[in-house]
N, C-alpha and C. Protein backbone atom coordinates (compact mmCIF):
# COMPACT_ATOMS: atom_id res chain seq x y z
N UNK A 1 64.56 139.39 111.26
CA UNK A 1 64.74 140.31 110.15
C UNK A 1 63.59 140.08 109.18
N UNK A 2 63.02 141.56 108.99
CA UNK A 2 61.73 141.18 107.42
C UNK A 2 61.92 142.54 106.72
N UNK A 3 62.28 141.47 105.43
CA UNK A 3 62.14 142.60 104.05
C UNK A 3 60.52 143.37 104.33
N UNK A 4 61.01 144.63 104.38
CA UNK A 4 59.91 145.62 104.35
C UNK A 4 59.99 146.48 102.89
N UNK A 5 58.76 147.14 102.38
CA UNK A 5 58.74 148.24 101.33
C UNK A 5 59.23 149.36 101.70
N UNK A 6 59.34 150.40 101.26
CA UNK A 6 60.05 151.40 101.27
C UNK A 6 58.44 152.45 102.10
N UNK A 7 57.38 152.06 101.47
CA UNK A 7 56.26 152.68 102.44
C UNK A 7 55.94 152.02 103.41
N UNK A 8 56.51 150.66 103.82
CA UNK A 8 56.01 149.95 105.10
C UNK A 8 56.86 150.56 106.29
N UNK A 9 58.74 151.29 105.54
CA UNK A 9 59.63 151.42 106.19
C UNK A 9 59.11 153.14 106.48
N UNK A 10 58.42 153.78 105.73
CA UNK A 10 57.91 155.08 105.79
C UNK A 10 57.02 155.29 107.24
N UNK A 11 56.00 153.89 107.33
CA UNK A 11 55.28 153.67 108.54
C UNK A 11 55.61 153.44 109.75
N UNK A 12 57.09 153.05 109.76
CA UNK A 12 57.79 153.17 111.08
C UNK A 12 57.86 154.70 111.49
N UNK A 13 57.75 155.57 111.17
CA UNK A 13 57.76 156.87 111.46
C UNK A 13 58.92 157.41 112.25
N UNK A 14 59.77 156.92 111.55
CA UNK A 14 61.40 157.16 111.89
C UNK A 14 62.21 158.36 111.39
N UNK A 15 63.07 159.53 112.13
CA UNK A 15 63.67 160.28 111.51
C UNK A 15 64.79 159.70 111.03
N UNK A 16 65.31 159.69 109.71
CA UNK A 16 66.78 159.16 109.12
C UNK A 16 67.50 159.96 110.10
N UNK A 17 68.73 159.30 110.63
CA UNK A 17 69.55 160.14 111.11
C UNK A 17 70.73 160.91 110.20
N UNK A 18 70.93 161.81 110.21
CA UNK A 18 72.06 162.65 109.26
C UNK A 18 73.05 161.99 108.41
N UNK A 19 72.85 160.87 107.82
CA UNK A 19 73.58 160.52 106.90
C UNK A 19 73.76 160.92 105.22
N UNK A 20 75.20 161.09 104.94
CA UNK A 20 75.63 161.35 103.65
C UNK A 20 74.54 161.18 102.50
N UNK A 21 74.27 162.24 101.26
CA UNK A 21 72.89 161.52 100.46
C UNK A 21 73.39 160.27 100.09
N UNK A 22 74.05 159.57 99.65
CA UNK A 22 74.26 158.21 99.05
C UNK A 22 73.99 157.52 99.65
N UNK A 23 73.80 157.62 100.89
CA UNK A 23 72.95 156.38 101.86
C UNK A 23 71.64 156.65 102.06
N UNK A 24 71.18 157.97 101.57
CA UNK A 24 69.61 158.40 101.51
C UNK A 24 68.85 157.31 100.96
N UNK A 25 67.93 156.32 101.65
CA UNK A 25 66.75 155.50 100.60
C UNK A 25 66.47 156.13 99.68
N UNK A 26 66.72 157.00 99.36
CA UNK A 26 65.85 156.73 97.57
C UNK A 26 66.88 156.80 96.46
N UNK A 27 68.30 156.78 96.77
CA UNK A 27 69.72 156.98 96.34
C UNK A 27 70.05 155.65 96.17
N UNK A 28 69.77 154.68 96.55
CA UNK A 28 70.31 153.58 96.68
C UNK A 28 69.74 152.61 95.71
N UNK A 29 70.94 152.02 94.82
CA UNK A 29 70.65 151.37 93.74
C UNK A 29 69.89 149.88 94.36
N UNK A 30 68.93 148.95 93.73
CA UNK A 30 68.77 147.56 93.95
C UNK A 30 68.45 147.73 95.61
N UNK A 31 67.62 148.54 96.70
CA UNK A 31 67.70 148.41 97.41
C UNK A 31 67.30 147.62 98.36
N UNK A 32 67.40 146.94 99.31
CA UNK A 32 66.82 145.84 100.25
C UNK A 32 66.45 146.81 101.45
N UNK A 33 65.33 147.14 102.36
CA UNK A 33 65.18 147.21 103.49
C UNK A 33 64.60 145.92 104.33
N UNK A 34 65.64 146.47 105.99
CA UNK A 34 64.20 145.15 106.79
C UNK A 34 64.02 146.13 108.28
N UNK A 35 63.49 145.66 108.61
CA UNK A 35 63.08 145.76 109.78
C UNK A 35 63.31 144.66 110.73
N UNK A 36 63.92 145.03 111.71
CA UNK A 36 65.33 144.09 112.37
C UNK A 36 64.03 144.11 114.11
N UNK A 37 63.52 142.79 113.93
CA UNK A 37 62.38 142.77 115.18
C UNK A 37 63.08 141.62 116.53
N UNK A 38 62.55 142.15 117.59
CA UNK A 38 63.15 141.34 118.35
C UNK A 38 61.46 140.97 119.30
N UNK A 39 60.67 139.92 119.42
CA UNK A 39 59.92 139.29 120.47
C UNK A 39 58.39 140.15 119.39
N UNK A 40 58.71 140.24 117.65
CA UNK A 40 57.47 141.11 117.43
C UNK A 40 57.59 142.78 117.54
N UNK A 41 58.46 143.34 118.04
CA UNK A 41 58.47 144.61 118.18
C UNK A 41 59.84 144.77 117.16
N UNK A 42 59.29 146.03 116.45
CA UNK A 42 61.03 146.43 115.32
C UNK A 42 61.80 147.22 116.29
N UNK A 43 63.45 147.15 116.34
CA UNK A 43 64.13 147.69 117.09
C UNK A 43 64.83 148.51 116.44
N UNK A 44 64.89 147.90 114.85
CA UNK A 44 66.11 149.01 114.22
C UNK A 44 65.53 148.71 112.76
N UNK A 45 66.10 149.22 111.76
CA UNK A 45 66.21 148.78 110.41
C UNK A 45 67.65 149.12 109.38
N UNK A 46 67.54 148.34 108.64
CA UNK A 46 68.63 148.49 107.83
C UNK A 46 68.68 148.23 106.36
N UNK A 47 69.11 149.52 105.51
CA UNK A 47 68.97 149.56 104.23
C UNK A 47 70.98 148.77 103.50
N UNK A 48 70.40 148.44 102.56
CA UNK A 48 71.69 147.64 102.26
C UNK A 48 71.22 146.88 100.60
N UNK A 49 72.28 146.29 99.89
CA UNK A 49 72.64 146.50 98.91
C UNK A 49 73.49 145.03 98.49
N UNK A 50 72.76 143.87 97.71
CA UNK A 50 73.63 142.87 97.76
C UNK A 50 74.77 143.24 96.64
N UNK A 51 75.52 142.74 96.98
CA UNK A 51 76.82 142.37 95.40
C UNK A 51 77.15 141.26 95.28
N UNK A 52 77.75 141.32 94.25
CA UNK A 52 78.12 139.95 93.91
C UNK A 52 79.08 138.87 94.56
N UNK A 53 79.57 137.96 94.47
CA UNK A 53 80.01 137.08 95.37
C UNK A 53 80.27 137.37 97.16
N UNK A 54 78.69 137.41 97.48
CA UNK A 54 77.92 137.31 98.93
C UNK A 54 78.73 138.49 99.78
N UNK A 55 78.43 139.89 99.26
CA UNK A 55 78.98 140.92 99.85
C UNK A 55 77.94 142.01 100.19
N UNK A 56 78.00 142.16 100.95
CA UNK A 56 76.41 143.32 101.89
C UNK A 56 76.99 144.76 101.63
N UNK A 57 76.52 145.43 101.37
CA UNK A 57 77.07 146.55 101.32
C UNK A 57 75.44 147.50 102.33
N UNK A 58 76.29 147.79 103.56
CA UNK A 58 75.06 148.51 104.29
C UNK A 58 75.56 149.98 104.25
N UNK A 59 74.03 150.73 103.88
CA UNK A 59 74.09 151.94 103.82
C UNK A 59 73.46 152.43 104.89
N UNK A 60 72.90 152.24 105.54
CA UNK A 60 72.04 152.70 106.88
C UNK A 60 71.98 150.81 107.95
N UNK A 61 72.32 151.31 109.26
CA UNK A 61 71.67 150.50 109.92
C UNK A 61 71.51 151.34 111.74
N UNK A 62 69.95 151.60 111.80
CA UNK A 62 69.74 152.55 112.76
C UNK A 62 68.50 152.25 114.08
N UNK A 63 68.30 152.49 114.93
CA UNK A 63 67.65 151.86 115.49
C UNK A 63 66.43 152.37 115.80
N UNK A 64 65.53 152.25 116.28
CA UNK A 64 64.01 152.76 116.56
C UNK A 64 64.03 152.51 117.82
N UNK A 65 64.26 152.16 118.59
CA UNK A 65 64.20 151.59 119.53
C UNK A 65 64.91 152.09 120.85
N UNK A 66 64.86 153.11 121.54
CA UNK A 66 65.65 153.51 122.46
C UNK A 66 66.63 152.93 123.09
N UNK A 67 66.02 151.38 123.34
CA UNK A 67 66.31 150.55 123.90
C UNK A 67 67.83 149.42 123.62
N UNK A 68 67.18 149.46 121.96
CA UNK A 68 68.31 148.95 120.93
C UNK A 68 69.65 149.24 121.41
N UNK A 69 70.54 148.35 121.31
CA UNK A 69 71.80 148.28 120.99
C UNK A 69 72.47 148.08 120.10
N UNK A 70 73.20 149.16 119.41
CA UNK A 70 73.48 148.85 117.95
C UNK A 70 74.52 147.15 117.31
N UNK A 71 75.12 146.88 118.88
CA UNK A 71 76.30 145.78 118.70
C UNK A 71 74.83 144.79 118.58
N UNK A 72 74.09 144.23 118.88
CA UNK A 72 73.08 143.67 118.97
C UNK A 72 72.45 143.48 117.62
N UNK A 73 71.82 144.60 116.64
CA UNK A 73 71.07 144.66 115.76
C UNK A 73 72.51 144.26 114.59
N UNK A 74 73.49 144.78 114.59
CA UNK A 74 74.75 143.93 113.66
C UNK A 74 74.78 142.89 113.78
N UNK A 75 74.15 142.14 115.08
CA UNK A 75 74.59 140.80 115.33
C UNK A 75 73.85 140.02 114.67
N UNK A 76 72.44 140.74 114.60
CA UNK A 76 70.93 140.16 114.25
C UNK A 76 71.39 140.34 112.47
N UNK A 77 72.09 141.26 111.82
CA UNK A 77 72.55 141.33 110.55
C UNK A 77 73.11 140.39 110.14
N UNK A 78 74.28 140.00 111.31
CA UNK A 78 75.50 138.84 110.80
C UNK A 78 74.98 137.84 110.65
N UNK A 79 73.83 136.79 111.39
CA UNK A 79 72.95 135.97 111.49
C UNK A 79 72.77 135.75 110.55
N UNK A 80 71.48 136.28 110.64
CA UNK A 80 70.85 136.65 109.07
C UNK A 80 71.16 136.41 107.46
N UNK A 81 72.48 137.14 107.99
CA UNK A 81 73.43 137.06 106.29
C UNK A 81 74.28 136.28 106.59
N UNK A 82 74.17 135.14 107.33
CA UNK A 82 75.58 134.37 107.48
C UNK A 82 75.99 133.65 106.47
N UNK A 83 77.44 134.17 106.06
CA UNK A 83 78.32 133.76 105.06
C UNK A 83 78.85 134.87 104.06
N UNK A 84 78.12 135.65 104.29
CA UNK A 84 78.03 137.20 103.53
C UNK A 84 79.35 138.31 103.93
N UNK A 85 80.09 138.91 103.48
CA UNK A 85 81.09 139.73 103.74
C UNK A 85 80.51 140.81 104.32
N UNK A 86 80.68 141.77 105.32
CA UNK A 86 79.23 142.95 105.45
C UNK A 86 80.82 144.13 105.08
N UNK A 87 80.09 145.18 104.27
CA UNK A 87 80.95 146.23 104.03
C UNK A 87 79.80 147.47 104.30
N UNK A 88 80.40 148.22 105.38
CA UNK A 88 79.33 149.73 105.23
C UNK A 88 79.77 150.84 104.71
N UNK A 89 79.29 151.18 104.12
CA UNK A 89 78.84 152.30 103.67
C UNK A 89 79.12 154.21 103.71
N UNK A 90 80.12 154.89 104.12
CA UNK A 90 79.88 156.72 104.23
C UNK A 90 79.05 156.47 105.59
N UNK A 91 79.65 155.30 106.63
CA UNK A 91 78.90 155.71 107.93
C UNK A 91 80.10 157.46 108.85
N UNK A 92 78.96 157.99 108.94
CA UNK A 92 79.33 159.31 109.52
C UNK A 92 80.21 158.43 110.85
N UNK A 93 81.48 159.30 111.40
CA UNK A 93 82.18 159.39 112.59
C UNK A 93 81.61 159.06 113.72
N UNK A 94 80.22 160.62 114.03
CA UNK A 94 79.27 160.52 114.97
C UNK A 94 78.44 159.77 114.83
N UNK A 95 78.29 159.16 114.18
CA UNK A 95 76.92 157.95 114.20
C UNK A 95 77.20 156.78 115.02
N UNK A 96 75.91 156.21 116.12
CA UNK A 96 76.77 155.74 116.45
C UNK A 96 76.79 154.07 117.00
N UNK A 97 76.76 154.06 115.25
CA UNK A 97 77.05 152.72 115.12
C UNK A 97 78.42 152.30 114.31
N UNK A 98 79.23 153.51 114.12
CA UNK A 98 80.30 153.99 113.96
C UNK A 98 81.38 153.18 114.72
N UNK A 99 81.49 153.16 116.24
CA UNK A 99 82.76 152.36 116.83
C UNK A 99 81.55 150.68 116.68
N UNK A 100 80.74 150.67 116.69
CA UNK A 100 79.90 149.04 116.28
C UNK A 100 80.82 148.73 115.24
N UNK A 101 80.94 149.13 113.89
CA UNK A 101 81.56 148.61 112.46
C UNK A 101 83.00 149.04 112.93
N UNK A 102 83.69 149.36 113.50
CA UNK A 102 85.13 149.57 113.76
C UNK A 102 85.52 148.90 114.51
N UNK A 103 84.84 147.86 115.40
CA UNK A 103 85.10 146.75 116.23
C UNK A 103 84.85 145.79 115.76
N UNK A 104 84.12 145.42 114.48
CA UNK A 104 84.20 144.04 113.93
C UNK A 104 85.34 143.55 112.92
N UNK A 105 85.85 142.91 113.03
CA UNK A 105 86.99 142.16 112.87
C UNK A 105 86.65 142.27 110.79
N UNK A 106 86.17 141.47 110.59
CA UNK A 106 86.09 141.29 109.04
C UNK A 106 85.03 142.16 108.54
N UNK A 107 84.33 143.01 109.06
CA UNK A 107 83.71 144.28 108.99
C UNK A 107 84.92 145.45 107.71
N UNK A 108 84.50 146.23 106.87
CA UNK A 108 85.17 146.89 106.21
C UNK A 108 84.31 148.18 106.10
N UNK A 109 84.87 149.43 106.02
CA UNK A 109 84.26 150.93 106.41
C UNK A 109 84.52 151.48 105.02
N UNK A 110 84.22 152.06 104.08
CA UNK A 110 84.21 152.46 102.86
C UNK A 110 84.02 153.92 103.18
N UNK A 111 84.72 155.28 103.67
CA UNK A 111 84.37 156.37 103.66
C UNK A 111 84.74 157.47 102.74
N UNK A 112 83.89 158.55 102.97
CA UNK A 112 84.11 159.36 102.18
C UNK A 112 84.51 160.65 102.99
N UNK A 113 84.81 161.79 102.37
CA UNK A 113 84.45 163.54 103.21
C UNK A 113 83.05 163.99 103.05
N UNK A 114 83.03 164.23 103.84
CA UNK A 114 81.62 164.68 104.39
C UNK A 114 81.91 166.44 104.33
N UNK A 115 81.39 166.98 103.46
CA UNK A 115 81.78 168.42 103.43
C UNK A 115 80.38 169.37 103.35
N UNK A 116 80.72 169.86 104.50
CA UNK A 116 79.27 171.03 105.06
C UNK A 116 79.42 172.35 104.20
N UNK A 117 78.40 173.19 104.18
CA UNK A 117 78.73 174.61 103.95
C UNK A 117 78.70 175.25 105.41
């Protein structure tokens, strides 16, 4: 995992996938990005949000990587932040790292309605 800038994360040349604006990078209060690398190569990244007494609040975590597995790059999260509560974020249904955060045990889903025209 490496804290990246918001133009280093621009240089991955990644489409956001369709998420709610409040998880939009530039919406996001105090924001942290990284770039989640495995052997030197980035596989995914993830925008997220500390709080107070060691609680993650992830608003995006998506992959670049065809290859990526999203249970994988959470894992590389949990690591990382070990000791940290992880809570996500208005993750969309179809997204689909969606059943990833619905299979972790102390994992918590914070959603909203998602309302189209």
């Amino acid at each position: 995992m490496e804290l990246i800038s918001f133009s280093e994360w621009k240089e991955l040349a990644v489409s956001e996938e369709p998420v709610p604006w409040q998880n939009k990078i530039p919406f996001v209060d105090h924001r942290e990005i990284y770039a989640i690398k495995d052997d030197g190569e980035t596989r995914g990244y993830l925008v997220l949000s500390q709080q107070p007494n060691k609680i993650l609040t992830l608003f995006q975590l998506q992959a670049v990587d065809v290859g990526a597995a999203y249970d994988l790059l959470l894992s590389s999260v949990e690591h990382h932040f070990s000791g940290y509560r992880i809570v996500a974020f208005n993750v969309p249904h179809q997204h689909p790292v969606y059943e990833t955060y619905q299979s972790r045990e102390p994992q918590q889903v914070i959603e909203q309605v998602w309302m189209k025209n």
